[in-house]
Protein backbone atom coordinates (compact mmCIF):
# COMPACT_ATOMS: atom_id res chain seq x y z
CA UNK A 1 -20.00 6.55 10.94
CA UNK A 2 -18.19 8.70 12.77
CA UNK A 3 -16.41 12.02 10.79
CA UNK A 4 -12.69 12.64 11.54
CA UNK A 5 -11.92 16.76 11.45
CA UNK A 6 -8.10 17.52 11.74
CA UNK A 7 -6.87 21.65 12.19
CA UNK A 8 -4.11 21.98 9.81
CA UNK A 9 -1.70 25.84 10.11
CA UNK A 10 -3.95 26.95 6.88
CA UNK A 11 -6.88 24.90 6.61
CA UNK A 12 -8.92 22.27 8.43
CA UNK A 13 -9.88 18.93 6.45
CA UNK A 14 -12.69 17.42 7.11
CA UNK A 15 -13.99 14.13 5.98
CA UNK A 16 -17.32 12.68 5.15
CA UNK A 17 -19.01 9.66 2.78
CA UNK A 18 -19.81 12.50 0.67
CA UNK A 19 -16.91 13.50 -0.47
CA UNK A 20 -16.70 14.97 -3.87
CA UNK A 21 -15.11 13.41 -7.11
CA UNK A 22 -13.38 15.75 -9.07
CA UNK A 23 -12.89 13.92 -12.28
CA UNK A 24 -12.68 10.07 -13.68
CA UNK A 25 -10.32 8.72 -16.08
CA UNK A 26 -11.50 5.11 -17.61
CA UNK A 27 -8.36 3.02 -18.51
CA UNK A 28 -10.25 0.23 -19.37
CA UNK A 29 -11.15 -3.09 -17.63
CA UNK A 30 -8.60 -4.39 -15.31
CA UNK A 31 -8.54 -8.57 -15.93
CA UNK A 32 -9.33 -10.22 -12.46
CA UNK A 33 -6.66 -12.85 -13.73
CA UNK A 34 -3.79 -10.65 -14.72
CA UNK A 35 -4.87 -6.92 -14.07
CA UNK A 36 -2.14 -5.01 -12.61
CA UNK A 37 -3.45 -1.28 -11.28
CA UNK A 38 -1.75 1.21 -9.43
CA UNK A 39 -1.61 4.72 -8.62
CA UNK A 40 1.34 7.10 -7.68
CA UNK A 41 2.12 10.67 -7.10
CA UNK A 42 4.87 13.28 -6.92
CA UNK A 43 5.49 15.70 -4.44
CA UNK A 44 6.75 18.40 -6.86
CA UNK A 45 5.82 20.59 -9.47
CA UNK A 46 1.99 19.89 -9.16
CA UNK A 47 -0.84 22.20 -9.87
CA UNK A 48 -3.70 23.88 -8.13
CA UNK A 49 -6.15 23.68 -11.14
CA UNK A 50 -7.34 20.28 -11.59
CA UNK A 51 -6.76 20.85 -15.80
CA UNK A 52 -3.09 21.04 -15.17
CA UNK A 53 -3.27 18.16 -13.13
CA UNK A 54 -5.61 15.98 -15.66
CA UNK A 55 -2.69 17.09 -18.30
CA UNK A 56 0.37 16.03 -15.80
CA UNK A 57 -1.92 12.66 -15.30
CA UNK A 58 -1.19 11.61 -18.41
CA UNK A 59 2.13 12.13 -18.40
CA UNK A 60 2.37 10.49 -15.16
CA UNK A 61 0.53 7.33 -16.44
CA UNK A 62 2.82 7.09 -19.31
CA UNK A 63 5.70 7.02 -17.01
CA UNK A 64 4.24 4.33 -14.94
CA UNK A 65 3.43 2.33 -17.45
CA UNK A 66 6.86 2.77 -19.40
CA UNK A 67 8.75 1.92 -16.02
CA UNK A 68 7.33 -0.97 -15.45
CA UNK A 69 7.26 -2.53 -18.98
CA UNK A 70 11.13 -1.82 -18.79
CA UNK A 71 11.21 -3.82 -16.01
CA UNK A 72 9.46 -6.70 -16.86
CA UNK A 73 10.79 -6.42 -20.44
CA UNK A 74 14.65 -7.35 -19.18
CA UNK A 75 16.25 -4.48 -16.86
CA UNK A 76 15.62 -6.30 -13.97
CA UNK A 77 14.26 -10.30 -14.88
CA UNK A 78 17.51 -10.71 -17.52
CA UNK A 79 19.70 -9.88 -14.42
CA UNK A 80 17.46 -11.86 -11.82
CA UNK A 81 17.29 -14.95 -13.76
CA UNK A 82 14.26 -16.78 -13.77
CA UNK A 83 11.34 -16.00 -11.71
CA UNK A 84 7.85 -15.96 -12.51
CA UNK A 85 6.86 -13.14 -11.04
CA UNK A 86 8.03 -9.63 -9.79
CA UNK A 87 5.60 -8.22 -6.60
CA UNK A 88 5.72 -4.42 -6.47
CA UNK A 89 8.94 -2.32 -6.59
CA UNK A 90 10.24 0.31 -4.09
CA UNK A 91 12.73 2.76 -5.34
CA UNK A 92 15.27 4.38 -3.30
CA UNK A 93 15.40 8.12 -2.70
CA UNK A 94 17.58 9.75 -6.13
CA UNK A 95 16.46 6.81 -8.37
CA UNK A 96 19.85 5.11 -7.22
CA UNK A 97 17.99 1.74 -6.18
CA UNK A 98 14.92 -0.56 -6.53
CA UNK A 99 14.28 -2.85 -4.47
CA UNK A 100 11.44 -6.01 -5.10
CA UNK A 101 9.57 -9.04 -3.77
CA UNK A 102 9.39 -12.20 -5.97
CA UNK A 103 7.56 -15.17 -5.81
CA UNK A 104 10.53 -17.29 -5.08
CA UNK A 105 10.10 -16.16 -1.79
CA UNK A 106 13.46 -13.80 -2.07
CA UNK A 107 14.04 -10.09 -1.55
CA UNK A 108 16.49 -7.98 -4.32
CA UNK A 109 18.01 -4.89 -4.22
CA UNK A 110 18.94 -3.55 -7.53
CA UNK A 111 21.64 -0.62 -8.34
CA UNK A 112 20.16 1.60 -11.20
CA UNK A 113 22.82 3.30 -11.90
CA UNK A 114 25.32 -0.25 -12.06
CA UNK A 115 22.37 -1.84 -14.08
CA UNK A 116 22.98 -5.07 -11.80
CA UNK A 117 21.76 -6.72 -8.54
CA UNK A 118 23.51 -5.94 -5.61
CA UNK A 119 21.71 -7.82 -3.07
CA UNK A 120 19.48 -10.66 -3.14
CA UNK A 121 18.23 -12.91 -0.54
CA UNK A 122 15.98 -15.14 0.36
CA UNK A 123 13.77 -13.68 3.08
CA UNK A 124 10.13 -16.01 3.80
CA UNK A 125 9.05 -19.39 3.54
CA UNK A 126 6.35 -17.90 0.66
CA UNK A 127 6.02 -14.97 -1.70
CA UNK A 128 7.60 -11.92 -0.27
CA UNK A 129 4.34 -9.55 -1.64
CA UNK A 130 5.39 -6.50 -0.39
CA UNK A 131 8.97 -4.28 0.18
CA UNK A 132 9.83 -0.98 1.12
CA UNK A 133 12.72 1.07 2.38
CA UNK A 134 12.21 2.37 6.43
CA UNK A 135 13.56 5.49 5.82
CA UNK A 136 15.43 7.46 2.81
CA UNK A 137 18.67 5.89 4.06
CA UNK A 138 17.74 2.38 2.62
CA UNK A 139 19.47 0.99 5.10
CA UNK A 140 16.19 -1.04 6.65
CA UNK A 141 14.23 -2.83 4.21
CA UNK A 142 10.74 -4.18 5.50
CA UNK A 143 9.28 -6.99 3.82
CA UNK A 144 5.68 -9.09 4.11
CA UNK A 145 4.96 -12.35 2.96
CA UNK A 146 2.43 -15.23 2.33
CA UNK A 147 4.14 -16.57 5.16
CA UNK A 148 1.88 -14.01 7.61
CA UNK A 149 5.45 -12.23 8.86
CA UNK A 150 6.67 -8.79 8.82
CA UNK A 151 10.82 -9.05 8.78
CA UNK A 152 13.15 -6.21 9.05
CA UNK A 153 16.38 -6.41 7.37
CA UNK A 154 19.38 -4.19 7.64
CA UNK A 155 22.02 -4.36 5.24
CA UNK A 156 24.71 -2.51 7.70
CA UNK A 157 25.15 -5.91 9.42
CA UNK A 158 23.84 -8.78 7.32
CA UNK A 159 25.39 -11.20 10.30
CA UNK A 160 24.20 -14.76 8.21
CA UNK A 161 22.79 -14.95 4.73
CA UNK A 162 19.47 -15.06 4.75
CA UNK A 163 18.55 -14.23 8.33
CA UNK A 164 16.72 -10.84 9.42
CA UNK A 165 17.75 -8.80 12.26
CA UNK A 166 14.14 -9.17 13.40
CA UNK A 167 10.87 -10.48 12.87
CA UNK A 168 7.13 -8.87 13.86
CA UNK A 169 4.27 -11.79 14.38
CA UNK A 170 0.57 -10.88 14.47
CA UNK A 171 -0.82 -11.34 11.24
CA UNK A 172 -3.09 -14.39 11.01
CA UNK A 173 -2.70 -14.73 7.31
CA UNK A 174 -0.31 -13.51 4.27
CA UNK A 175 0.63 -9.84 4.07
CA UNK A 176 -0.38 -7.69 1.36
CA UNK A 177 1.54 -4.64 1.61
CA UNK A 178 3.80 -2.05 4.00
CA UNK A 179 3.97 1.01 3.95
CA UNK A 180 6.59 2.98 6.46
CA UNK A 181 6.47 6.47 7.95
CA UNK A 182 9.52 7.16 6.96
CA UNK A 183 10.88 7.31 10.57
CA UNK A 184 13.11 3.94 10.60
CA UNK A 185 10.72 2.95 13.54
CA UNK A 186 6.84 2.94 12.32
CA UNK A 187 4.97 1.23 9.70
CA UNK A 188 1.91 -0.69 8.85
CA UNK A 189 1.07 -3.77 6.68
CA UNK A 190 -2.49 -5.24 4.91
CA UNK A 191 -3.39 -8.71 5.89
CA UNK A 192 -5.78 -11.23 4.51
CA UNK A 193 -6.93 -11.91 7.81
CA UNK A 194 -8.91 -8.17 7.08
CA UNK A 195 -6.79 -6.36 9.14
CA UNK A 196 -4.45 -3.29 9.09
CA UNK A 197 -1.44 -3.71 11.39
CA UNK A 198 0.63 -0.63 12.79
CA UNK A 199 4.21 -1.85 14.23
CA UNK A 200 7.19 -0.56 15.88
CA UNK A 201 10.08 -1.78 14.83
CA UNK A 202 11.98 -1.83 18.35
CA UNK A 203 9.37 -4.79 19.54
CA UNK A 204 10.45 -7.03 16.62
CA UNK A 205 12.06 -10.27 17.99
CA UNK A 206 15.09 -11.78 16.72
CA UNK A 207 13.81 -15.27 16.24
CA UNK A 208 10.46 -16.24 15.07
CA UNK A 209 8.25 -18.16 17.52
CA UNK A 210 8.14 -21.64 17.34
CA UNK A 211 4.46 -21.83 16.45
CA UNK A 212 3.90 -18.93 15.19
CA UNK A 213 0.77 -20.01 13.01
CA UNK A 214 -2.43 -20.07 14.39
CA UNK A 215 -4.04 -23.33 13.21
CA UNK A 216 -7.63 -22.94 11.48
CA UNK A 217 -9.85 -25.81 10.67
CA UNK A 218 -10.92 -24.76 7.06
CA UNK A 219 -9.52 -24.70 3.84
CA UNK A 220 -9.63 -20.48 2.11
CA UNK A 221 -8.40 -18.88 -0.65
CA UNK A 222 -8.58 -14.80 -0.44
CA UNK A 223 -8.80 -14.75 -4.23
CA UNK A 224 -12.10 -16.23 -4.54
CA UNK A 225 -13.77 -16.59 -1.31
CA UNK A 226 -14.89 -14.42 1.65
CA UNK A 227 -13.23 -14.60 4.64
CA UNK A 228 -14.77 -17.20 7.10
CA UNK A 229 -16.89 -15.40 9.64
CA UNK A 230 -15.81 -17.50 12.62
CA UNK A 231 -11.88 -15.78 11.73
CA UNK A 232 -13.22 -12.37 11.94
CA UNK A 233 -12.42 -12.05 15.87
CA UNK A 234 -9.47 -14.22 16.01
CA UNK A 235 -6.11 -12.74 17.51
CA UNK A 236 -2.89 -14.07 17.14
CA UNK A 237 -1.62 -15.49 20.81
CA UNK A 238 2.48 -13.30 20.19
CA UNK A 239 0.77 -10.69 18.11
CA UNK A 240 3.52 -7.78 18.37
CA UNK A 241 1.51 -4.99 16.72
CA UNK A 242 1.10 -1.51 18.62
CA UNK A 243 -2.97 -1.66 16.72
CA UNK A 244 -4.85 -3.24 14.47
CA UNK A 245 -7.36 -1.83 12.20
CA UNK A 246 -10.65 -3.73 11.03
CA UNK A 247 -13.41 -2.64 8.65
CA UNK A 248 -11.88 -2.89 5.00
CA UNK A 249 -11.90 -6.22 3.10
CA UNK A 250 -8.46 -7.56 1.69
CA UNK A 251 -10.02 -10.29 -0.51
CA UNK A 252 -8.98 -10.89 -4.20
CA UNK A 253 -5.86 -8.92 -5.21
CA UNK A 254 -3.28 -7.60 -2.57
CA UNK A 255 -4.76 -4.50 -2.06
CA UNK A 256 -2.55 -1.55 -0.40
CA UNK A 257 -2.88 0.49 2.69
CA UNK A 258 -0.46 4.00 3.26
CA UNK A 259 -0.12 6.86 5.80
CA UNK A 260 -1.54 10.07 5.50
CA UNK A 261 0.55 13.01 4.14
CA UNK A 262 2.93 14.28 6.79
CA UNK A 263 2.51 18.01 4.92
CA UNK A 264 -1.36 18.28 5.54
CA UNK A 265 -2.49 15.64 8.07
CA UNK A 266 0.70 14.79 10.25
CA UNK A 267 -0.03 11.51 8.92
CA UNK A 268 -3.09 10.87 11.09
CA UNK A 269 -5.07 8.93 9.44
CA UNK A 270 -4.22 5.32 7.83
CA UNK A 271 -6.01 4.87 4.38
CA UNK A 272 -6.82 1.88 2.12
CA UNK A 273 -8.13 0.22 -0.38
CA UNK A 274 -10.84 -2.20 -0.48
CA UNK A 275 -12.75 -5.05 -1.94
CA UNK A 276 -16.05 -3.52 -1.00
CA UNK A 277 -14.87 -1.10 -3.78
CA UNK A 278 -14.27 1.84 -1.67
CA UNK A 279 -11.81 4.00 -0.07
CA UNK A 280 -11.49 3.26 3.83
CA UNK A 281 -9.82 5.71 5.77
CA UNK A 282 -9.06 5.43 9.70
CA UNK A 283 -7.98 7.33 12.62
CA UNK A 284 -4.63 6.27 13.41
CA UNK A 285 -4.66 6.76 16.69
CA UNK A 286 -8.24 5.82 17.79
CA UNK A 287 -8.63 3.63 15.12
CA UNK A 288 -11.96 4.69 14.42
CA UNK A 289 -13.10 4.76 10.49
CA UNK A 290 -13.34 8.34 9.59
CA UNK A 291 -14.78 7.68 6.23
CA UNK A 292 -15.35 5.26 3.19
CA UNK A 293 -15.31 6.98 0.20
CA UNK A 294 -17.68 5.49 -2.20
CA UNK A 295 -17.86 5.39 -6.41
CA UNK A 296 -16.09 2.76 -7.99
CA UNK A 297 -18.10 -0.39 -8.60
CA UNK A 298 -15.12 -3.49 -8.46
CA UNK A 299 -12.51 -3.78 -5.53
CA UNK A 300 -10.39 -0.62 -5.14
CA UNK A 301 -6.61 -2.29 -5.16
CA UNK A 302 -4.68 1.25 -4.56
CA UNK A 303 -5.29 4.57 -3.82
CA UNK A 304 -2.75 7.86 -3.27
CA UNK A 305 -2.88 10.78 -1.19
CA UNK A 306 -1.33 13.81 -2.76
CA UNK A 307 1.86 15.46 -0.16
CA UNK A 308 0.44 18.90 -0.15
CA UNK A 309 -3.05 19.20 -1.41
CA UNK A 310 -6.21 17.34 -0.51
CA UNK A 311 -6.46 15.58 -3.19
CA UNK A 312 -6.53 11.68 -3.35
CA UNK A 313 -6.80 9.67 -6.70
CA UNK A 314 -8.02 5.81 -6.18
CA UNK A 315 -7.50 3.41 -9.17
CA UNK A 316 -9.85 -0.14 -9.09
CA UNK A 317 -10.40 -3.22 -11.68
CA UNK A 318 -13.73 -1.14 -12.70
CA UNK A 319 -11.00 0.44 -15.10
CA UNK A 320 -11.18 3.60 -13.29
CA UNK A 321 -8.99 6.75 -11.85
CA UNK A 322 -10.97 8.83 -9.85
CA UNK A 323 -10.09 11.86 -8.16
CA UNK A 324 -11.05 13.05 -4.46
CA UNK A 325 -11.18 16.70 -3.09
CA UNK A 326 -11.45 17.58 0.51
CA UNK A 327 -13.17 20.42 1.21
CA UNK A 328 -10.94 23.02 3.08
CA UNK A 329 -13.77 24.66 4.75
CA UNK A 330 -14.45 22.44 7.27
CA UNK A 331 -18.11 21.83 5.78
CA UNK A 332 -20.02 19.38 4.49
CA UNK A 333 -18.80 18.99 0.65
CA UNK A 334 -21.76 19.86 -1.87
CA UNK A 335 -21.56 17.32 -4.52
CA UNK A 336 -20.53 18.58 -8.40
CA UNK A 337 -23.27 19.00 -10.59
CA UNK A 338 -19.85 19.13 -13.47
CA UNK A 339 -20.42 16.38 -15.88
CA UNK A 340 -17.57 13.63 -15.14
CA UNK A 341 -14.95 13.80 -17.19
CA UNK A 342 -13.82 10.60 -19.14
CA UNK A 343 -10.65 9.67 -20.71
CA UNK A 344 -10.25 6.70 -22.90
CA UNK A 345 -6.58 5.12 -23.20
């Protein structure tokens, strides 16, 4: 494998499969069936000393977990009538928005502050899995489905109900997540086809191609089966994407994929999580795999990459939260010989 070095003003970050864990929290075991596991960070206020950090954790954790019971507990499904299930949430620069994927197949844009929804429609043939805002403007929302599309919609100029100002083809089965950097132009997607997708928004077409989906000859199900092998090398004949990215395995749960930090990488590198129950990261542009960082012992479904320090915390059904330090030397990270540190919730 090769190892990805990257000169930052300060520091230089190096990575390698034996990167060091800092600390484990155990939060139980996730439920294949119903598990829901996610990590998230904030870009203020955090500490250098990893005991400040294990304290903020919990707090952080509490928060999560508060949010999204108030969600599911009637903030947002009272107002959205009924639907059986909410995909993850995106919300807006300032807390002033949220907006969510739901499984009948419709996007929705809800105003925290009016405690209503101020925009829903219906945007893929299939569960919409994954939404996010382009940029802090929230102008652009991107959006993913089991339909295999990537659809841009901008709420400045909703011309029809229901129809996207474009549409990005290239995924050979249903999106698992986006994540944008934050330009209004970039961003990449998870696919069940086992690929990583970057896109640029300006090659999106306003129409989606007739036959747009590539026909296969089997019958698969990501939740319970591995991907066939005669797939693997499969491209689709309009794909629009500027790269793809293969090496990760996107079987099971819809497992999420980000940028690297703009503050310490110049968001670089392209990181994810896996089935194979590590942490893949890749080159963004070579598209080389830099590293796979290895402990958990059930499919890694999210992972976060703190905005300043390098730090990254990966959460996976195993019931675990462990936390990754990058050596700022530029050497080879000597493993901890500190006992790992367990929390119980």
């Amino acid at each position: 494998m090769n190892t990805g070095q990257l000169n930052t003003n300060e520091q230089r970050v190096r990575f390698h499969p034996g990167c060091r864990v800092n600390c484990e929290l155990n939060c139980g075991t996730i439920d294949a069936g119903k598990g829901y596991c996610g990590v998230g960070s904030s870009s203020s206020g955090s500490s250098h000393r990893s005991s400040e950090r294990l304290a903020d954790l919990d707090h952080e954790i509490s928060h999560v977990t508060k949010l999204k019971f108030l969600l599911m507990s009637g903030l947002a499904i009272k107002s959205l009538g009924d639907i059986s299930y909410l995909f993850p949430l995106w919300i807006a620069e300032l807390m002033r928005e949220l907006v969510a994927g739901s499984s009948d197949d419709s996007i929705y844009v809800y105003d925290l502050e009016a405690n209503r929804v101020s925009l829903r429609t219906v945007a893929h043939t299939s569960d919409v899995n994954t939404v996010c805002f382009a940029d802090e403007s929230g102008h652009l929302i991107l959006a993913g489905g089991d339909d295999n599309l990537c659809k841009v919609w901008d709420r400045r100029c909703f011309i029809g109900r229901d129809k996207p100002a474009g549409v990005l083809v290239g995924h050979l089965e249903g999106v698992t997540f986006i994540d944008s950097r934050g330009d209004g132009r970039y961003f990449i997607s998870n696919g069940k086809d086992q690929t990583i997708k970057l896109w640029d928004i300006r090659k999106m077409s306003s129409t989606v191609p007739a036959r747009h989906e590539v026909h296969r000859n089997y019958e698969w199900d990501y939740r319970w089966m591995d991907y066939p092998s005669e797939s693997r090398d499969l491209k689709h004949p309009y794909d629009q994407s500027v790269s793809t990215y293969k090496g990760h395995s996107v079987l099971r749960t819809l497992i999420r994929c980000y940028f690297s930090p703009a503050h310490s990488t110049g968001q670089k590198y392209i990181y994810t999580g896996s089935n194979d129950s590590s942490v893949h990261i890749y080159d963004l542009e070579s598209g080389d795999k830099v590293a796979a960082l290895k402990h958990h012992n059930s499919p890694v479904r999210n992972c976060n990459w703190h905005p300043h320090y390098p730090t990254l915390i990966s959460s996976s059904w195993d019931g675990n939260l462990v936390k990754w330090e990058f050596p700022g030397s530029g050497e080879p990270p000597i493993m901890s010989k500190k006992r790992v540190r367990r929390r119980h919730f």
